[in-house]
PDB file of N, CA and C in Angstrom:
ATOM      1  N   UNK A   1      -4.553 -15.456-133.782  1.00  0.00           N
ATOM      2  CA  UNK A   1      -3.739 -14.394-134.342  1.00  0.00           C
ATOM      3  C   UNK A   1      -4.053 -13.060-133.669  1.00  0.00           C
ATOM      4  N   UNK A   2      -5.401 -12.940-133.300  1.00  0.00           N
ATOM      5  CA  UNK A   2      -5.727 -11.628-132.611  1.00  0.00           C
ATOM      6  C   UNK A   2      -4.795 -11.609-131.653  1.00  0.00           C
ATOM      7  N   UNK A   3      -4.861 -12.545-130.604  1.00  0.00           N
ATOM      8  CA  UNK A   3      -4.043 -12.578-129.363  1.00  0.00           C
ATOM      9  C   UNK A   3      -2.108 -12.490-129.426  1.00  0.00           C
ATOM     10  N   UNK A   4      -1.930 -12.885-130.373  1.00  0.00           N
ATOM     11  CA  UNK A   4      -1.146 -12.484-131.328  1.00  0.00           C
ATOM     12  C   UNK A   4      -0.401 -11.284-131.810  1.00  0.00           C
ATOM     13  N   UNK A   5      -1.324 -10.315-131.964  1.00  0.00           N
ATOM     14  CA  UNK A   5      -0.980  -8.985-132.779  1.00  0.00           C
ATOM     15  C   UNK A   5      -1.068  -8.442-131.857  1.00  0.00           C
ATOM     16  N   UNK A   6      -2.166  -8.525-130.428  1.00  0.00           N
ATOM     17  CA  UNK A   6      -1.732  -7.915-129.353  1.00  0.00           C
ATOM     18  C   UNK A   6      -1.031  -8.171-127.918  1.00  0.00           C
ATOM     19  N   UNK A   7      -0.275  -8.931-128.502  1.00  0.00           N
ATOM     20  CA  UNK A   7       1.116  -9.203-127.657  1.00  0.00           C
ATOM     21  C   UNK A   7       0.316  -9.979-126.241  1.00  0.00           C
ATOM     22  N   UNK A   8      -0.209 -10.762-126.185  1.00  0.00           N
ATOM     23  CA  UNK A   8      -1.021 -10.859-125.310  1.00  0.00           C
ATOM     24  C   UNK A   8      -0.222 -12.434-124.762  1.00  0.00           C
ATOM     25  N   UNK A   9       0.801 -12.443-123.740  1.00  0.00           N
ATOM     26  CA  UNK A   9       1.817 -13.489-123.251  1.00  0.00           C
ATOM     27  C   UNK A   9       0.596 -14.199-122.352  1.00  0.00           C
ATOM     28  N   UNK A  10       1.171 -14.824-121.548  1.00  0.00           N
ATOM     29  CA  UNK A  10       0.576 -15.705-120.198  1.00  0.00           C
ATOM     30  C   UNK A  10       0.504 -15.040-119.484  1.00  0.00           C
ATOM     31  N   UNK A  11       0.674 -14.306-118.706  1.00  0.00           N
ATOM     32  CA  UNK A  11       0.964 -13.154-118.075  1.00  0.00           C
ATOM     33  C   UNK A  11      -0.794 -12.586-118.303  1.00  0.00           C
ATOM     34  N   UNK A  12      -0.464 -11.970-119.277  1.00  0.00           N
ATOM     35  CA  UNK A  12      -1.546 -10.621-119.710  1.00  0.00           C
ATOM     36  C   UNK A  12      -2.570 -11.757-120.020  1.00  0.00           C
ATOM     37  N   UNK A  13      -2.517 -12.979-120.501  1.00  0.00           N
ATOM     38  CA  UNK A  13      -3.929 -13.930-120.411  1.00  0.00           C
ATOM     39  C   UNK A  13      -5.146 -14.093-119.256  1.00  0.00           C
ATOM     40  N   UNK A  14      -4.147 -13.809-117.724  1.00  0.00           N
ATOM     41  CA  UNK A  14      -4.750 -13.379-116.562  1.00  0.00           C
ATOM     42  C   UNK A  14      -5.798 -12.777-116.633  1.00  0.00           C
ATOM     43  N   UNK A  15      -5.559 -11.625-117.385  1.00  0.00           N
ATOM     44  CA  UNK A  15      -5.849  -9.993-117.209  1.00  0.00           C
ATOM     45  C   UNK A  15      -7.255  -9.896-118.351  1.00  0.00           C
ATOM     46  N   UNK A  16      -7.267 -11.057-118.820  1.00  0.00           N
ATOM     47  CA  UNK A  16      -8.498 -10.953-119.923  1.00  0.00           C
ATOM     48  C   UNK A  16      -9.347 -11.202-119.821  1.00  0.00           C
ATOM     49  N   UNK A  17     -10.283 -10.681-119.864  1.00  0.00           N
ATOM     50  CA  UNK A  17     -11.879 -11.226-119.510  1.00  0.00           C
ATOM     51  C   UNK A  17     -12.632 -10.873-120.921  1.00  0.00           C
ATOM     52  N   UNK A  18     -14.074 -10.865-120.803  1.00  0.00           N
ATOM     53  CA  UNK A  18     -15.158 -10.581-121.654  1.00  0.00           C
ATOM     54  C   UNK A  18     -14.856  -9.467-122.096  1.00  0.00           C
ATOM     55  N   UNK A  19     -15.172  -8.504-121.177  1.00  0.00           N
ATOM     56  CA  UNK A  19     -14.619  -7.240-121.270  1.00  0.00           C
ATOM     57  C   UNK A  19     -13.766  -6.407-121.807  1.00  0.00           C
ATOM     58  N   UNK A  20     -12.483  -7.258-122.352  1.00  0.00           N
ATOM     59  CA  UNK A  20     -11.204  -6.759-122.922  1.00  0.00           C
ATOM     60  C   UNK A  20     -11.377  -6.917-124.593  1.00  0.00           C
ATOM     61  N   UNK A  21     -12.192  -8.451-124.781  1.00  0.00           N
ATOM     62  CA  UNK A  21     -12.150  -8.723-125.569  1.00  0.00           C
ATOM     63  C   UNK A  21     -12.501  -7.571-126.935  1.00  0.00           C
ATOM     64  N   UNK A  22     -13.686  -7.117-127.013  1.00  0.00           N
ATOM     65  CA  UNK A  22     -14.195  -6.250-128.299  1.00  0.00           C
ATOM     66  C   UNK A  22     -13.192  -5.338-127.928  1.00  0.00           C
ATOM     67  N   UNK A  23     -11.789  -4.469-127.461  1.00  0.00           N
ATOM     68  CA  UNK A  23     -10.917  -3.659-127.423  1.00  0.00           C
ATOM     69  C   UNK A  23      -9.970  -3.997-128.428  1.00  0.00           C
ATOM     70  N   UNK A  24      -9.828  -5.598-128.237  1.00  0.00           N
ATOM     71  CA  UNK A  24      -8.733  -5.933-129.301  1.00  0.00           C
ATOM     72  C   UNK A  24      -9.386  -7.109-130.811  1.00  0.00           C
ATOM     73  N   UNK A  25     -10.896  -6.424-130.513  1.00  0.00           N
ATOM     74  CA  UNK A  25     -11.428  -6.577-132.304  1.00  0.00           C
ATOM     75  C   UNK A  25     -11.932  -7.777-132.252  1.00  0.00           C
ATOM     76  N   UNK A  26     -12.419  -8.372-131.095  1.00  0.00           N
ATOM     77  CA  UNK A  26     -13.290  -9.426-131.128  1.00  0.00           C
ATOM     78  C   UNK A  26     -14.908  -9.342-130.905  1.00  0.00           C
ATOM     79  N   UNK A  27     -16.128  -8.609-131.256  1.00  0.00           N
ATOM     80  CA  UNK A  27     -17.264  -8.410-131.494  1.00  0.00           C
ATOM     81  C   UNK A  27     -18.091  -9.055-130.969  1.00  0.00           C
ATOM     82  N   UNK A  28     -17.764 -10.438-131.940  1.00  0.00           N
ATOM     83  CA  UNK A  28     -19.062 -11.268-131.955  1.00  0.00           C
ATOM     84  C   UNK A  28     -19.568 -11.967-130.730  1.00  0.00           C
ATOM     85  N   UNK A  29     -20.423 -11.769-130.116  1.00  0.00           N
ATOM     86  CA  UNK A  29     -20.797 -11.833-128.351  1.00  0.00           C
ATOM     87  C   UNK A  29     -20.764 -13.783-128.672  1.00  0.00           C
ATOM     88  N   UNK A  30     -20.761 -14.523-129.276  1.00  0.00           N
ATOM     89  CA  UNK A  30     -20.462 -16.157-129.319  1.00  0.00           C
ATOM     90  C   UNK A  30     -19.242 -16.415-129.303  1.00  0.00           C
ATOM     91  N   UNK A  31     -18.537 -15.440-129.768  1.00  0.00           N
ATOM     92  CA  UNK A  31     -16.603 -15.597-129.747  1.00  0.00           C
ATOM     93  C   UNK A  31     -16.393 -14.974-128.332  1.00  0.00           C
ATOM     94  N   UNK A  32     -16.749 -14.155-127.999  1.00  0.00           N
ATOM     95  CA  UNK A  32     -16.242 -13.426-126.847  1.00  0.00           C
ATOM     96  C   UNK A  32     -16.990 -14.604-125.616  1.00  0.00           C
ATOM     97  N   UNK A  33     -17.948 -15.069-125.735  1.00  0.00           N
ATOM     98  CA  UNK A  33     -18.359 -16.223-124.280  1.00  0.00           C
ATOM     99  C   UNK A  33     -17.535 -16.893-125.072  1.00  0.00           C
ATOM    100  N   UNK A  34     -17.029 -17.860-125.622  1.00  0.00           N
ATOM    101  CA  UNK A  34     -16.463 -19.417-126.012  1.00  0.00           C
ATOM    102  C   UNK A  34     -14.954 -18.805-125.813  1.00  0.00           C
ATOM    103  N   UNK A  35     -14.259 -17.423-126.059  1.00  0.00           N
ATOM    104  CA  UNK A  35     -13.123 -17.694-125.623  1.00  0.00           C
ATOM    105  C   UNK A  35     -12.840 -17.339-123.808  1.00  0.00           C
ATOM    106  N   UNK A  36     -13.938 -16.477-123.639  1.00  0.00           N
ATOM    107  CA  UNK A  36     -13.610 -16.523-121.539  1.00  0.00           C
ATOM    108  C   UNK A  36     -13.887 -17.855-121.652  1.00  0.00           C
ATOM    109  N   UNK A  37     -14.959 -19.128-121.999  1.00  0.00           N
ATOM    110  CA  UNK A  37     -14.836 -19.563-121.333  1.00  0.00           C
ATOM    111  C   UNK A  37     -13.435 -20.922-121.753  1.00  0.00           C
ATOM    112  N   UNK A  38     -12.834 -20.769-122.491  1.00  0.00           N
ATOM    113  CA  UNK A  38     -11.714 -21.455-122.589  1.00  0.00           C
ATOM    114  C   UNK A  38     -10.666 -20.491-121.846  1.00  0.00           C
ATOM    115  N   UNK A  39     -10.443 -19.387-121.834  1.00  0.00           N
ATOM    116  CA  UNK A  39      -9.409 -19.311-120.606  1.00  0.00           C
ATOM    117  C   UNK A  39      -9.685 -18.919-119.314  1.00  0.00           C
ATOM    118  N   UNK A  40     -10.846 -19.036-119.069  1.00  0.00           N
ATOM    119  CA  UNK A  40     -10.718 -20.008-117.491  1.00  0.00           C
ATOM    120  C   UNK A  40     -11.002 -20.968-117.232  1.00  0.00           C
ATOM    121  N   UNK A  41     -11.160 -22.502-118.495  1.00  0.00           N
ATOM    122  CA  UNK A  41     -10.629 -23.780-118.440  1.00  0.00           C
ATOM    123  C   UNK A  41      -9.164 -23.999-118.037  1.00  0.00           C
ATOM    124  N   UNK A  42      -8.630 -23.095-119.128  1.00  0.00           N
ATOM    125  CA  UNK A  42      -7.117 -23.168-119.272  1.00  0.00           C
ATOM    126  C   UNK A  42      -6.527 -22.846-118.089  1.00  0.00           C
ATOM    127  N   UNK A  43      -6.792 -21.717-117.481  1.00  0.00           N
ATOM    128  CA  UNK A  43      -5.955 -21.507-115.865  1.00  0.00           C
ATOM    129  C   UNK A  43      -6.919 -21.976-114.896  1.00  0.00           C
ATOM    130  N   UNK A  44      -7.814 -22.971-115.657  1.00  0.00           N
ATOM    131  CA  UNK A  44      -8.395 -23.604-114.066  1.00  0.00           C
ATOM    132  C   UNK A  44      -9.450 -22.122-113.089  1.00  0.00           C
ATOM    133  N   UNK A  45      -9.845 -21.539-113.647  1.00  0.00           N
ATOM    134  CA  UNK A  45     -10.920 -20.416-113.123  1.00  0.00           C
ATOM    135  C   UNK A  45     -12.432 -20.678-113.113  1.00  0.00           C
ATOM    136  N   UNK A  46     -13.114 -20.791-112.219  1.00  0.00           N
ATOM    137  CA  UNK A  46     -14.349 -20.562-111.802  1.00  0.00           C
ATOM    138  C   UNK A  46     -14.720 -19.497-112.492  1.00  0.00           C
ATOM    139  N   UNK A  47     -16.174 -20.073-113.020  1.00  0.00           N
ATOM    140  CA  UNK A  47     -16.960 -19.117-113.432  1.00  0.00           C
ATOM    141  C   UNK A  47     -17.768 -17.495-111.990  1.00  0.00           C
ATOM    142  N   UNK A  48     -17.031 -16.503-111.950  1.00  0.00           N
ATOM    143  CA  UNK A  48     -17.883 -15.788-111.207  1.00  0.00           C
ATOM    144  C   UNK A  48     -18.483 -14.627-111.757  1.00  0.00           C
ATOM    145  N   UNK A  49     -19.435 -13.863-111.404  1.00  0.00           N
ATOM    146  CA  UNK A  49     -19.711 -12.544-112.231  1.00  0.00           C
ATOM    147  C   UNK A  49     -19.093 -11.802-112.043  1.00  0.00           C
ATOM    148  N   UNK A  50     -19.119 -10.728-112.599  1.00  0.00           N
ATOM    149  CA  UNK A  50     -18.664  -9.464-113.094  1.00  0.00           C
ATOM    150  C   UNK A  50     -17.758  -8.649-111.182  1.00  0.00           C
ATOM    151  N   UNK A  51     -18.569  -9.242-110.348  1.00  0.00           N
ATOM    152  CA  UNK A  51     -17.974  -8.102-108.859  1.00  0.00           C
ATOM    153  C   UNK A  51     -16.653  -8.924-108.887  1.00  0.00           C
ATOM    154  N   UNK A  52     -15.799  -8.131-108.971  1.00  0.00           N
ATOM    155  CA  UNK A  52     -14.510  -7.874-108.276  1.00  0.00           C
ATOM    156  C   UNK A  52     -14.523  -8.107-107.059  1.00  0.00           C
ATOM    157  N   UNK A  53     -14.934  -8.029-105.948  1.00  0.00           N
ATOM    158  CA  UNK A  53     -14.817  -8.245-104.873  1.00  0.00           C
ATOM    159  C   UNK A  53     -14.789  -9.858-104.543  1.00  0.00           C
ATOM    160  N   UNK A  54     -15.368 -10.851-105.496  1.00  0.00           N
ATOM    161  CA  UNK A  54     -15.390 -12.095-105.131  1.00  0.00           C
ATOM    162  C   UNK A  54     -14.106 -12.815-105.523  1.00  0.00           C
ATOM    163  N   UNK A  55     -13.320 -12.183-106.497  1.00  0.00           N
ATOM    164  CA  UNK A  55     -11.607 -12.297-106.746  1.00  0.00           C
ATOM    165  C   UNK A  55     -11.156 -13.018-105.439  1.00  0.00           C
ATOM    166  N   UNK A  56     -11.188 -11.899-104.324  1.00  0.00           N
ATOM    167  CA  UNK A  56     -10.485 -12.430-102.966  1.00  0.00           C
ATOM    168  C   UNK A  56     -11.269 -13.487-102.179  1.00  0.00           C
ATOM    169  N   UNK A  57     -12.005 -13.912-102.769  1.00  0.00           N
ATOM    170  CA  UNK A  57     -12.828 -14.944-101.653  1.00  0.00           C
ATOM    171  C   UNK A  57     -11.872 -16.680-102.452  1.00  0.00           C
ATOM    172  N   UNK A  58     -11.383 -16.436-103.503  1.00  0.00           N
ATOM    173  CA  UNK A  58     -10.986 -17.544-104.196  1.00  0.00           C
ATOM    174  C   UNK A  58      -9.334 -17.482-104.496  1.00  0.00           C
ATOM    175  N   UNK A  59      -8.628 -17.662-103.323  1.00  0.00           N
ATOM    176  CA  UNK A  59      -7.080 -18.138-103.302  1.00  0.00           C
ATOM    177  C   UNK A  59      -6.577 -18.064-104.602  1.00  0.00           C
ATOM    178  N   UNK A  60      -6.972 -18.898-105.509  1.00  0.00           N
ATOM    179  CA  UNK A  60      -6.192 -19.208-106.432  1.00  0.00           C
ATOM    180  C   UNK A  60      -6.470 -18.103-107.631  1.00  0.00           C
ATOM    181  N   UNK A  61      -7.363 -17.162-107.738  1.00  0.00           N
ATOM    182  CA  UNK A  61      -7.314 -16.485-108.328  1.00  0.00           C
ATOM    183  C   UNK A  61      -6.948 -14.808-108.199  1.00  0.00           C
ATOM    184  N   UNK A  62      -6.931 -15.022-106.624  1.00  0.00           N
ATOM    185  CA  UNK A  62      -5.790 -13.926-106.480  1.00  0.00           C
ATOM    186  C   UNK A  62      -4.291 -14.059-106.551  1.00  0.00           C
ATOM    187  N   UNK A  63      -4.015 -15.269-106.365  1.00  0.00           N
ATOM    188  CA  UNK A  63      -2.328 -15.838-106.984  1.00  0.00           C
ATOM    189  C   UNK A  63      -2.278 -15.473-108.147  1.00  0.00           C
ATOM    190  N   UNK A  64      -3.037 -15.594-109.138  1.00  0.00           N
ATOM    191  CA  UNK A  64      -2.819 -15.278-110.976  1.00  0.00           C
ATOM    192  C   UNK A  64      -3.093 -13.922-111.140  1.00  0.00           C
ATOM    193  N   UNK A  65      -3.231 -13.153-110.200  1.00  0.00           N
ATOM    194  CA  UNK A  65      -3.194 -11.938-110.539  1.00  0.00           C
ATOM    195  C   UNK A  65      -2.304 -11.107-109.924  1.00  0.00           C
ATOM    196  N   UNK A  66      -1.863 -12.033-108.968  1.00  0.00           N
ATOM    197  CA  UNK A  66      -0.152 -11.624-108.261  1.00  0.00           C
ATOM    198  C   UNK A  66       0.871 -11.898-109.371  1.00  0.00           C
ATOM    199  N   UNK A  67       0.498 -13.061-109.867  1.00  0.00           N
ATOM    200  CA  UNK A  67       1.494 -13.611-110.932  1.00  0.00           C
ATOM    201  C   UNK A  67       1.406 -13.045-112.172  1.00  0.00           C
ATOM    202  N   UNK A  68       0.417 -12.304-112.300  1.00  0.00           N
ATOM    203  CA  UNK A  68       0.737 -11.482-113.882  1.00  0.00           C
ATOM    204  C   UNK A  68       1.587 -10.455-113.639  1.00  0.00           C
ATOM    205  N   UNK A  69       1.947  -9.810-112.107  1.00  0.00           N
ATOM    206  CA  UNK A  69       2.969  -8.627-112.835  1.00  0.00           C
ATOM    207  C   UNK A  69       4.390  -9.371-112.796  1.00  0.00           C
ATOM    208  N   UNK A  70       5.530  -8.912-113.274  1.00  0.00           N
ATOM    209  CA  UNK A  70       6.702  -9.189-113.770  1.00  0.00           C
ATOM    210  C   UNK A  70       7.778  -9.224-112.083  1.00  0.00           C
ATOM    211  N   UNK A  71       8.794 -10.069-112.219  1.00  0.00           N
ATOM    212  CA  UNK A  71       9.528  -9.158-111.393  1.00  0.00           C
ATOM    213  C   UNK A  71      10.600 -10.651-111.230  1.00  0.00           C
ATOM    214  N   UNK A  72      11.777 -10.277-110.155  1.00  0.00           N
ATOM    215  CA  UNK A  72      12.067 -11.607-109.715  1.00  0.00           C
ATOM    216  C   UNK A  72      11.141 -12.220-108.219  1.00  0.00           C
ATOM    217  N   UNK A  73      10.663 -11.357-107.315  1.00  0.00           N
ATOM    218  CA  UNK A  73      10.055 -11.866-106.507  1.00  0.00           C
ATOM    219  C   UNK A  73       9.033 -12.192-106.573  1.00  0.00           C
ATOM    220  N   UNK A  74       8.098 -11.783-107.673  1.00  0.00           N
ATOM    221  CA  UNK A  74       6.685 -12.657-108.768  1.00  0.00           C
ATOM    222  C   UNK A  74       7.077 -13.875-109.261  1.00  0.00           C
ATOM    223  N   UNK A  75       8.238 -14.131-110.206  1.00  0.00           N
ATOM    224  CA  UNK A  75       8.712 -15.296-110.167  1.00  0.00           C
ATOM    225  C   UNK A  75       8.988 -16.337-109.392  1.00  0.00           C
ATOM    226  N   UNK A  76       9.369 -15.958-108.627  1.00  0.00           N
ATOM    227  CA  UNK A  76       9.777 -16.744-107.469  1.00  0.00           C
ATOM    228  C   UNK A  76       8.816 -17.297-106.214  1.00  0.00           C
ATOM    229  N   UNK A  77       8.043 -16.325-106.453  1.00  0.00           N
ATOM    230  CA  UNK A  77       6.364 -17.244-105.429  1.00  0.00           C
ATOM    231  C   UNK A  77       5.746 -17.566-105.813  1.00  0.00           C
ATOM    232  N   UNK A  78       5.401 -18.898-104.749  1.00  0.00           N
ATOM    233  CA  UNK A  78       4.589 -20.293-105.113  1.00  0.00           C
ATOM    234  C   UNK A  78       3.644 -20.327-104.233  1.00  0.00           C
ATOM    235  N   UNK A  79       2.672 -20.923-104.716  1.00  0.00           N
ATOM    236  CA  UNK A  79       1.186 -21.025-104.420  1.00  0.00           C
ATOM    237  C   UNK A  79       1.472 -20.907-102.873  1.00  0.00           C
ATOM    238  N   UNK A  80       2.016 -21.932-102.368  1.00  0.00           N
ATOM    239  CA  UNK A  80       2.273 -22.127-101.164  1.00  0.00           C
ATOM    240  C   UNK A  80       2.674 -20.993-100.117  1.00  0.00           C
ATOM    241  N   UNK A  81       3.852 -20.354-100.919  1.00  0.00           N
ATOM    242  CA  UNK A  81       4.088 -18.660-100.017  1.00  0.00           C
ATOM    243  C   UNK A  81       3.170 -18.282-100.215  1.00  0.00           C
ATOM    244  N   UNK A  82       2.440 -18.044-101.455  1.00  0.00           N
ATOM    245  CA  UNK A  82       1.389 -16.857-101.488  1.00  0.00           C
ATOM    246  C   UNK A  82       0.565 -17.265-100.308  1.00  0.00           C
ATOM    247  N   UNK A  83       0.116 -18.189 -99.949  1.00  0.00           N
ATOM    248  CA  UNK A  83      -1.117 -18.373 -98.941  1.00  0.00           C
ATOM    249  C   UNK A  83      -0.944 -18.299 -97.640  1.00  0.00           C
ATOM    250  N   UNK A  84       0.715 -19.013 -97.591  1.00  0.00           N
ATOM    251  CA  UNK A  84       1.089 -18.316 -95.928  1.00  0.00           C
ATOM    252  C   UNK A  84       1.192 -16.957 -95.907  1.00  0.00           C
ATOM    253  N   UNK A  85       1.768 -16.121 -96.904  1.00  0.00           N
ATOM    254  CA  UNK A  85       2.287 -14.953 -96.218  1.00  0.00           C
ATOM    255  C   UNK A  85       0.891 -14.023 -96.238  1.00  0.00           C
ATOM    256  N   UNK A  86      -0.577 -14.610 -97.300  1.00  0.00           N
ATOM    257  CA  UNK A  86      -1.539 -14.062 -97.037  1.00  0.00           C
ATOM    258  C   UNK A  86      -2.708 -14.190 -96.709  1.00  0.00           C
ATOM    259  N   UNK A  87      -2.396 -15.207 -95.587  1.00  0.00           N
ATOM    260  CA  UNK A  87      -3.227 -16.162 -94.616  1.00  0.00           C
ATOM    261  C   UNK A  87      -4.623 -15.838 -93.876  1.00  0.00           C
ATOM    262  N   UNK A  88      -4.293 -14.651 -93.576  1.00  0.00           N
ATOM    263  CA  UNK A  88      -5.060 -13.477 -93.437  1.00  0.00           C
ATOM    264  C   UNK A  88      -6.355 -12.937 -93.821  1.00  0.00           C
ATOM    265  N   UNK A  89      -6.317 -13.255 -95.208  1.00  0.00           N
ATOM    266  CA  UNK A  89      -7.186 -13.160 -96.559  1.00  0.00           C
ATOM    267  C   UNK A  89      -7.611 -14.571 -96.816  1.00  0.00           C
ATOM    268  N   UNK A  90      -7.219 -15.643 -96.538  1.00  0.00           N
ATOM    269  CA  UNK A  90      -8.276 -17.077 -96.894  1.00  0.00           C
ATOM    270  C   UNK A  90      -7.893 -17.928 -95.545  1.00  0.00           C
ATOM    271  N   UNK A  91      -8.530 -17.628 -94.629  1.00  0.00           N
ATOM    272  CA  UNK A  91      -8.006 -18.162 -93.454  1.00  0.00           C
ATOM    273  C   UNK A  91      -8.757 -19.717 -93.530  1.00  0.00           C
ATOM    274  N   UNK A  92      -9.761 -20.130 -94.452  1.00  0.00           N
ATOM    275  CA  UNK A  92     -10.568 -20.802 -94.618  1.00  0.00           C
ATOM    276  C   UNK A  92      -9.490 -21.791 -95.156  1.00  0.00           C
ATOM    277  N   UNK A  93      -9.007 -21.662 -96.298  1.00  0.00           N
ATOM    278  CA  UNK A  93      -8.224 -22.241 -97.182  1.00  0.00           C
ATOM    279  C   UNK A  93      -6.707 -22.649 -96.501  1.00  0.00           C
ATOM    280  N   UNK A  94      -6.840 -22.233 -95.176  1.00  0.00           N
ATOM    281  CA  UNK A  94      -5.305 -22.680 -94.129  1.00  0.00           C
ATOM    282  C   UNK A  94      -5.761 -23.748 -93.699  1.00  0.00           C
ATOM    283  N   UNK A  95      -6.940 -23.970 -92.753  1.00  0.00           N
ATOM    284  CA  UNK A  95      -7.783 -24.338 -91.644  1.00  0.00           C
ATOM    285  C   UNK A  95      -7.873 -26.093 -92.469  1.00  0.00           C
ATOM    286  N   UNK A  96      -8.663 -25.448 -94.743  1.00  0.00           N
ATOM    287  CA  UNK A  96      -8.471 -26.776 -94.879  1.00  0.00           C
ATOM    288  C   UNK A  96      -7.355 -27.578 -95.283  1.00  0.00           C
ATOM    289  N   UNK A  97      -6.708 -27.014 -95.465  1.00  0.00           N
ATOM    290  CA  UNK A  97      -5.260 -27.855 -95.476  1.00  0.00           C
ATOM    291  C   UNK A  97      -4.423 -28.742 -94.049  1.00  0.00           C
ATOM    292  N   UNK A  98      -4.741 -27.922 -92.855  1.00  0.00           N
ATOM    293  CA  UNK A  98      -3.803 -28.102 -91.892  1.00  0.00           C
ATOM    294  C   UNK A  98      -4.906 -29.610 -91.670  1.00  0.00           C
ATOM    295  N   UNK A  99      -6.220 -29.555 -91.425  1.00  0.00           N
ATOM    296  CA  UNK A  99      -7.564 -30.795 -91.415  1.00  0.00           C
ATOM    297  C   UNK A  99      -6.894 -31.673 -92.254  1.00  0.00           C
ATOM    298  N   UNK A 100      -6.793 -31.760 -93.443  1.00  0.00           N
ATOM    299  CA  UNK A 100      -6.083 -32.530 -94.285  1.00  0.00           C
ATOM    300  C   UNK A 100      -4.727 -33.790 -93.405  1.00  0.00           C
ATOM    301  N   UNK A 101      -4.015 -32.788 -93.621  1.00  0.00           N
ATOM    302  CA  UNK A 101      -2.267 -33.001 -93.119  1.00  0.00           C
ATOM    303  C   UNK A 101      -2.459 -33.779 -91.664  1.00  0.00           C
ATOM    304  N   UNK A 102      -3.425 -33.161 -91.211  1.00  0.00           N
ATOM    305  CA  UNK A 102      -3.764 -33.836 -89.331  1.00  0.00           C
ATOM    306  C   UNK A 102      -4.360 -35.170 -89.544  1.00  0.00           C
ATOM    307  N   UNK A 103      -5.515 -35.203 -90.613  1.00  0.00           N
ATOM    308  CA  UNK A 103      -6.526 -36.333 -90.865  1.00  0.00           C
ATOM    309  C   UNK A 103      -5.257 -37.628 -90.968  1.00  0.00           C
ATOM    310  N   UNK A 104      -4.916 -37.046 -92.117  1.00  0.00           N
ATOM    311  CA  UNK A 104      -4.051 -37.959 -92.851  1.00  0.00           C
ATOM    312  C   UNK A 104      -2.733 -38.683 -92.068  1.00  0.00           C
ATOM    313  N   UNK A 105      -2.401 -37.812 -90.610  1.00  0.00           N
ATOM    314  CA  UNK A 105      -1.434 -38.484 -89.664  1.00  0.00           C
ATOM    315  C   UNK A 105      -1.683 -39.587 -88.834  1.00  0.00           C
ATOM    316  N   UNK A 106      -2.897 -39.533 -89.026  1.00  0.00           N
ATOM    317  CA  UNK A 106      -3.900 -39.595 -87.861  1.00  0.00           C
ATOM    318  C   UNK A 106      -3.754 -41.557 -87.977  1.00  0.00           C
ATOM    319  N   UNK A 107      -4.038 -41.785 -89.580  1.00  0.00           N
ATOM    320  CA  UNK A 107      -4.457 -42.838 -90.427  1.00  0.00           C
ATOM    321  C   UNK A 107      -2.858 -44.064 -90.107  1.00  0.00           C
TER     322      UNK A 107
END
């Protein structure tokens, strides 16, 4: 119901961490670990600490934070664009896919 009263969609679930939590009246430091760690079960998130900077080392969690703002061209990109058009930024995460796709021709 908390999540609830503060309008808190899929979207803005992204956007929630530990941190947010006691803002919208959740306290108790056993509620606040047991619900991060159910929503980053739920979107599939790695546990990392607190630096921001390790966001970009992990593809898929800079996609969910592309995907929380609104738009039609947010809608409309998929994992897949996101990584070509920002290839740049996980060149690691190209390298293992294309290994994959080659292995697998190979067979």
């Amino acid at each position: 119901s908390c999540f609830e009263r503060n309008f808190i969609t899929g979207r803005k679930l992204i956007a929630i961490d530990a941190s947010a939590l006691p803002a919208m009246g959740i306290h108790d430091f056993n509620h606040i670990k047991e619900l991060s760690r159910l929503i980053r079960e739920l979107l599939d998130i790695p546990f990392h600490p607190t630096n921001r900077s390790l966001r970009m080392r992990d593809p898929k969690i800079a996609y969910l934070e592309m995907k929380r703002r609104t738009g039609i061209e947010m809608d409309s990109t998929t994992y897949n664009t996101f990584l070509f058009e920002n290839k740049h930024f996980f060149p690691q995460t190209r390298r293992r896919s294309f290994s994959k796709k080659r292995s697998s021709k190979s067979k």
